[in-house]
C-alpha atoms as a PDB file:
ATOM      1  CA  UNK A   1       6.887 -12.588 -20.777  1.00  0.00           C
ATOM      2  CA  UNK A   2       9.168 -10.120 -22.608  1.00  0.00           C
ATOM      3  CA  UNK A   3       8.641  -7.480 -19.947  1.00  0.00           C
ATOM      4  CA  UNK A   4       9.298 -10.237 -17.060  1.00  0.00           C
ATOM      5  CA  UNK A   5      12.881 -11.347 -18.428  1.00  0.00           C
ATOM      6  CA  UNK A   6      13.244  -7.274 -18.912  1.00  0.00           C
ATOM      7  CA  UNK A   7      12.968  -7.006 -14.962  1.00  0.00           C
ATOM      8  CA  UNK A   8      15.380  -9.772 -14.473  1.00  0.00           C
ATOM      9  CA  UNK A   9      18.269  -8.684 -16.674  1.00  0.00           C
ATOM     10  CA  UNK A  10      18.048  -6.096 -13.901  1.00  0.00           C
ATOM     11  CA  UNK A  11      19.290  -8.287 -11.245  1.00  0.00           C
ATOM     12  CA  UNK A  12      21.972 -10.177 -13.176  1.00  0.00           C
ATOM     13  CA  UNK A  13      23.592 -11.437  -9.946  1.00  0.00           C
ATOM     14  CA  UNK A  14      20.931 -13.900  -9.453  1.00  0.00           C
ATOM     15  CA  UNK A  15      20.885 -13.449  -5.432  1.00  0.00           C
ATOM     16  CA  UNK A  16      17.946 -14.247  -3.129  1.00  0.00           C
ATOM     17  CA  UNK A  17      17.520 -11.494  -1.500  1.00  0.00           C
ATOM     18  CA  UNK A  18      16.428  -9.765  -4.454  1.00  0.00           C
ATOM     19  CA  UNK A  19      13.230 -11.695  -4.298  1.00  0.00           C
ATOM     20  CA  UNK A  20      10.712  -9.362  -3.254  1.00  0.00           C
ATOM     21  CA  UNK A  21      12.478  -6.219  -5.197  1.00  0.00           C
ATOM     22  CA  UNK A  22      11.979  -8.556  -8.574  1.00  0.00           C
ATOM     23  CA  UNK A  23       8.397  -9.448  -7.365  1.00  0.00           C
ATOM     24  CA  UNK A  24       7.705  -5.378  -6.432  1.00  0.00           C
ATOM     25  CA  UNK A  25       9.319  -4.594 -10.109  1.00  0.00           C
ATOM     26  CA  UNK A  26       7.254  -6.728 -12.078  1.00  0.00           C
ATOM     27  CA  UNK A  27       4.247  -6.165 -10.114  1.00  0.00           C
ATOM     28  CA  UNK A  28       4.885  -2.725 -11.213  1.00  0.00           C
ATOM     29  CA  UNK A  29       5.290  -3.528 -14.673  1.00  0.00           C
ATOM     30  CA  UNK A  30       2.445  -5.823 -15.833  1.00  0.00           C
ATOM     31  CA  UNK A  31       0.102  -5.279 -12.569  1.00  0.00           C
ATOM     32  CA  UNK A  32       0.362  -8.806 -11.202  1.00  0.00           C
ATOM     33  CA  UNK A  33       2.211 -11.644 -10.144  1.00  0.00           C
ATOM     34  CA  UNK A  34       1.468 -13.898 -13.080  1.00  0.00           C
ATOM     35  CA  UNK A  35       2.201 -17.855 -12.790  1.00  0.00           C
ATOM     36  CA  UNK A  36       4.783 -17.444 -15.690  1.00  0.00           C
ATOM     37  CA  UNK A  37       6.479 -14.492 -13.543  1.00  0.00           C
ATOM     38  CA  UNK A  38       6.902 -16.603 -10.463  1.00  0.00           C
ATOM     39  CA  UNK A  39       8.260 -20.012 -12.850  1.00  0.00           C
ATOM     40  CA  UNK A  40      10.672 -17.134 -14.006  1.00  0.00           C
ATOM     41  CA  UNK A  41      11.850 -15.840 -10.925  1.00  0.00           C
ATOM     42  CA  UNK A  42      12.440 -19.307  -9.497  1.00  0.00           C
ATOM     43  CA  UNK A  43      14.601 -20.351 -12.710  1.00  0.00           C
ATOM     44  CA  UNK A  44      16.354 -16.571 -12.531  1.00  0.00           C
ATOM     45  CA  UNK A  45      17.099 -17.084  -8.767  1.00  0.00           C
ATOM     46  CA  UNK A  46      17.557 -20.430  -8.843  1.00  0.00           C
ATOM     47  CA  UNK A  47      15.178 -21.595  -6.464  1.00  0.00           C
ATOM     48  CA  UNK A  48      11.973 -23.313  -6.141  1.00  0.00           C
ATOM     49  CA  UNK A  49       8.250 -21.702  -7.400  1.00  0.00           C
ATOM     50  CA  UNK A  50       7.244 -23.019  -4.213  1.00  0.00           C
ATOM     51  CA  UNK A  51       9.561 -20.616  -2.025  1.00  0.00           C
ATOM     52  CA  UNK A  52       8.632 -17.452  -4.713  1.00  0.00           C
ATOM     53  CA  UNK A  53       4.850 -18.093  -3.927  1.00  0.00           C
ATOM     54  CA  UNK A  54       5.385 -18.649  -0.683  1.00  0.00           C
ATOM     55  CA  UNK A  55       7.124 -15.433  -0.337  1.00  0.00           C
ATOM     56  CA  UNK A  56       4.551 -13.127  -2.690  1.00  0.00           C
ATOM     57  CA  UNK A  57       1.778 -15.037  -0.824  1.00  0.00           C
ATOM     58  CA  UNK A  58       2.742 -13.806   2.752  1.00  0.00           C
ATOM     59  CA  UNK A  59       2.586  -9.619   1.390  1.00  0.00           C
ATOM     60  CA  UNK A  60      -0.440  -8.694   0.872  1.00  0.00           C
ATOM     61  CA  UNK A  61       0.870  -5.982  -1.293  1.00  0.00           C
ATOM     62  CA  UNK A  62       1.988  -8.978  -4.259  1.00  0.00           C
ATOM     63  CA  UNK A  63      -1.361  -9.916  -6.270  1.00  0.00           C
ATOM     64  CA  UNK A  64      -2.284 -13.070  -8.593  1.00  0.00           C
ATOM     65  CA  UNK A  65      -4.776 -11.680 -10.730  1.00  0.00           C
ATOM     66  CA  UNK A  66      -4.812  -8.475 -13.048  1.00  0.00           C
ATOM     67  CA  UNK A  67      -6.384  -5.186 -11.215  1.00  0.00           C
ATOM     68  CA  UNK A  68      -9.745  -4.078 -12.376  1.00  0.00           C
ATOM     69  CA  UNK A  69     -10.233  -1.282 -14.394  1.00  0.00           C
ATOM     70  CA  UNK A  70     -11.583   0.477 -11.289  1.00  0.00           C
ATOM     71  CA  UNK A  71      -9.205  -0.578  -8.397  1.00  0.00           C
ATOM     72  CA  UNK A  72     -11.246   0.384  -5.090  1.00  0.00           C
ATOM     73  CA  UNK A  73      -9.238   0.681  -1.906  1.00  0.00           C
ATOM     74  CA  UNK A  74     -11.366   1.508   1.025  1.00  0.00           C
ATOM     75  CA  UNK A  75      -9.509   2.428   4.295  1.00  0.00           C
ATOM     76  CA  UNK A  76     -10.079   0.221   7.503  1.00  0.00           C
ATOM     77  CA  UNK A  77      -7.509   2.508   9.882  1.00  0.00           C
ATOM     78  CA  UNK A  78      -8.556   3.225  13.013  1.00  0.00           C
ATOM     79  CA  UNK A  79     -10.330   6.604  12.082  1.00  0.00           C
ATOM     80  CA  UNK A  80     -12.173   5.411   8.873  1.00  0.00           C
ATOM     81  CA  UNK A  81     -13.327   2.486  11.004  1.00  0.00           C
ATOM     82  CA  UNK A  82     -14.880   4.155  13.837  1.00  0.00           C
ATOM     83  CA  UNK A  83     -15.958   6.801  11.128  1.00  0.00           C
ATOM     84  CA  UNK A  84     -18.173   3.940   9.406  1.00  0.00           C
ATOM     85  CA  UNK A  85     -15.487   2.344   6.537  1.00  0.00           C
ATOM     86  CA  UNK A  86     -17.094  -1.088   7.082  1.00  0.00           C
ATOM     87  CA  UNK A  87     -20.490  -0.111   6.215  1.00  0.00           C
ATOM     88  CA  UNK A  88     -19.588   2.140   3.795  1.00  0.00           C
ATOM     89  CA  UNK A  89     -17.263  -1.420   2.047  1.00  0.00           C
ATOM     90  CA  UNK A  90     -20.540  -3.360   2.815  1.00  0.00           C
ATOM     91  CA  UNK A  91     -22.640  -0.793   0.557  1.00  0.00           C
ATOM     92  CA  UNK A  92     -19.946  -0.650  -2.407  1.00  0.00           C
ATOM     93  CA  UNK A  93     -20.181  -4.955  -2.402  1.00  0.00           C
ATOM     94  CA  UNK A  94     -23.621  -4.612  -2.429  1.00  0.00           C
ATOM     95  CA  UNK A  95     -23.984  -1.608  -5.506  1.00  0.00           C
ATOM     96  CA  UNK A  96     -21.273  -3.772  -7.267  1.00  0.00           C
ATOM     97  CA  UNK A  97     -23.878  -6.992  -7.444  1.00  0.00           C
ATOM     98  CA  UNK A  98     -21.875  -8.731  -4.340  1.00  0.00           C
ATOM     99  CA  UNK A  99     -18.922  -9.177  -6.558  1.00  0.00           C
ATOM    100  CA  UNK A 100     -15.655  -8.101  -4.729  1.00  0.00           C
ATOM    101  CA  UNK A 101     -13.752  -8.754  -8.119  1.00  0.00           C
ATOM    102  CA  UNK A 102     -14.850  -8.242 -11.752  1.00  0.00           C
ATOM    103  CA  UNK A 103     -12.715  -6.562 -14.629  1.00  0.00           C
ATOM    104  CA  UNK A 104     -14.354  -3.313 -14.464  1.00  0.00           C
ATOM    105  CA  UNK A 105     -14.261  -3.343 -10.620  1.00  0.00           C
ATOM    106  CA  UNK A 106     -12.381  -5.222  -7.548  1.00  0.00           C
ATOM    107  CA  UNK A 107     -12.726  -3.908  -3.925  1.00  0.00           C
ATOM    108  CA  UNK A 108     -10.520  -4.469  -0.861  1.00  0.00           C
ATOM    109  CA  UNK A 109     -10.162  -3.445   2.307  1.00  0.00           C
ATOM    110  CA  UNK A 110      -6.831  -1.699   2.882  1.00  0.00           C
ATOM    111  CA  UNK A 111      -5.145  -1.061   6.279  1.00  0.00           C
ATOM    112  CA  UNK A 112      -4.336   2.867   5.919  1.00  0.00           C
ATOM    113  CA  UNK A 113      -4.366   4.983   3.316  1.00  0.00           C
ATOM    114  CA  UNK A 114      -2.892   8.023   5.400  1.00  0.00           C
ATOM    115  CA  UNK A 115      -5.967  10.433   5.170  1.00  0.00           C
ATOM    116  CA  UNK A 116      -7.001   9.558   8.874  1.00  0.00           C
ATOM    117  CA  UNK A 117      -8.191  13.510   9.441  1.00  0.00           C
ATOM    118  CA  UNK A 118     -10.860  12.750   6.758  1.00  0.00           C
ATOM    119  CA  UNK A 119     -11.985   9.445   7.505  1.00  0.00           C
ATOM    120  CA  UNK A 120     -14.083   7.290   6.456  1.00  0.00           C
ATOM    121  CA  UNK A 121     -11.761   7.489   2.738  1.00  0.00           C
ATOM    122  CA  UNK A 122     -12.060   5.746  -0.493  1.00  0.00           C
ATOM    123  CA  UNK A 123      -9.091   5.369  -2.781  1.00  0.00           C
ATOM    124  CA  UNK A 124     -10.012   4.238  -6.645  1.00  0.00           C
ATOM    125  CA  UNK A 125      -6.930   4.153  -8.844  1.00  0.00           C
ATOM    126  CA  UNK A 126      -5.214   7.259  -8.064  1.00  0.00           C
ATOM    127  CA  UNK A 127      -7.983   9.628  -6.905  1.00  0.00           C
ATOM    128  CA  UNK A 128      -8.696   9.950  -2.937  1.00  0.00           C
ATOM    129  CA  UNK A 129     -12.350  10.364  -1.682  1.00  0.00           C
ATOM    130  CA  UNK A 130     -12.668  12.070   1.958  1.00  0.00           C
ATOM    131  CA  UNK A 131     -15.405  12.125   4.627  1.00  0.00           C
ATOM    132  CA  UNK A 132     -17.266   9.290   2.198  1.00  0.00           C
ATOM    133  CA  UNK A 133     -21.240   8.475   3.019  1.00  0.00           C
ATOM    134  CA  UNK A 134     -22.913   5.706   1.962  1.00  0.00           C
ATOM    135  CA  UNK A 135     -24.925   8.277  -0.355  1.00  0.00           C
ATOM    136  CA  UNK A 136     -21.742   9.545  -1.919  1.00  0.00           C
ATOM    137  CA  UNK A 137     -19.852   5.837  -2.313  1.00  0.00           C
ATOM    138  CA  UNK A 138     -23.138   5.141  -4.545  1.00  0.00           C
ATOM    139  CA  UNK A 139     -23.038   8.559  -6.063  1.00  0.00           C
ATOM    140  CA  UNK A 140     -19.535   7.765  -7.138  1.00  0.00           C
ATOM    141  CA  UNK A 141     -20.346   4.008  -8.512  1.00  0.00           C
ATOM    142  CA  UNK A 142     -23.070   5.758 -10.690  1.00  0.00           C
ATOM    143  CA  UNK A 143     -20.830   8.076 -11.910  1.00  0.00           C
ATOM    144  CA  UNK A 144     -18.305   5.777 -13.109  1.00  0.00           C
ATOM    145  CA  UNK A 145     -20.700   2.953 -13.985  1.00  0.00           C
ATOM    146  CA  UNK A 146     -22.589   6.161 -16.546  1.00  0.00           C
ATOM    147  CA  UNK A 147     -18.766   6.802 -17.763  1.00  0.00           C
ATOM    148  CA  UNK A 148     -18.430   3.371 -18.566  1.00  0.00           C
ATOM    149  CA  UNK A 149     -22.021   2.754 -20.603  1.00  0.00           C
ATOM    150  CA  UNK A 150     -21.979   6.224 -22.466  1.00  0.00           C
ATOM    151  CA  UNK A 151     -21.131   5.856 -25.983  1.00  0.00           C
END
């Protein structure tokens, strides 16, 4: 909670249209939009927690629930789509137990991640994957699933 009221004595003049810049901000800060963040913002703004979800429920860019460890972003532009993105999402499900959400992995579908000359791409956390196969998506889950169980 401390670093929620932290992000609010940012916006001391309390106006509305600061919602979704106080949303983005503590997004940013703990990772999610927490149930105590939006009762916060609603009291800060002065509004109802009805209108704040309301608002970080229409963005898909505002989430409810802490990331994963492994945040999986797997590009359904144009390119990576007619490149194969959907199988290559359907394989990941499947070598992740047909879980889309756990706390060592979630996996979404993503509109663009702006590496359409090297489609079909994977994003996880920070690192881009290019010209992805279904071989390499489970070479990659392997890998990290190894990191995770060595010692």
């Amino acid at each position: 909670m401390t670093e929620i009221k932290t992000v609010l004595q940012d916006y001391q003049n309390r106006e509305r249209e600061y919602l979704i810049p106080i949303l983005q901000d503590i997004q940013s800060l703990i990772g999610f939009i927490s149930p105590d963040a939006i009762a916060a913002v609603a009291l800060h703004l002065k509004i109802p927690t009805s209108k704040v979800y309301a608002v970080a429920s229409f963005y898909d860019q505002f989430k409810f629930l802490p990331f994963a460890k492994y945040r999986i972003k797997v590009c359904n532009g144009t390119g990576c789509h007619i490149e194969g993105s959907g199988a290559i999402y359907d394989e990941l499900v499947k070598l992740l137990g047909g879980e889309t959400r756990t706390e060592l992995f979630s996996i979404e579908r993503v509109q663009c991640l702006g590496a359409c000359g090297n489609a079909p791409v994977i994003k996880i956390n920070d690192k881009f994957y290019i010209a992805v196969t279904l071989e390499m998506a489970a070479d990659i889950i392997k890998s990290i699933k190894a990191l995770e169980d060595a010692p």
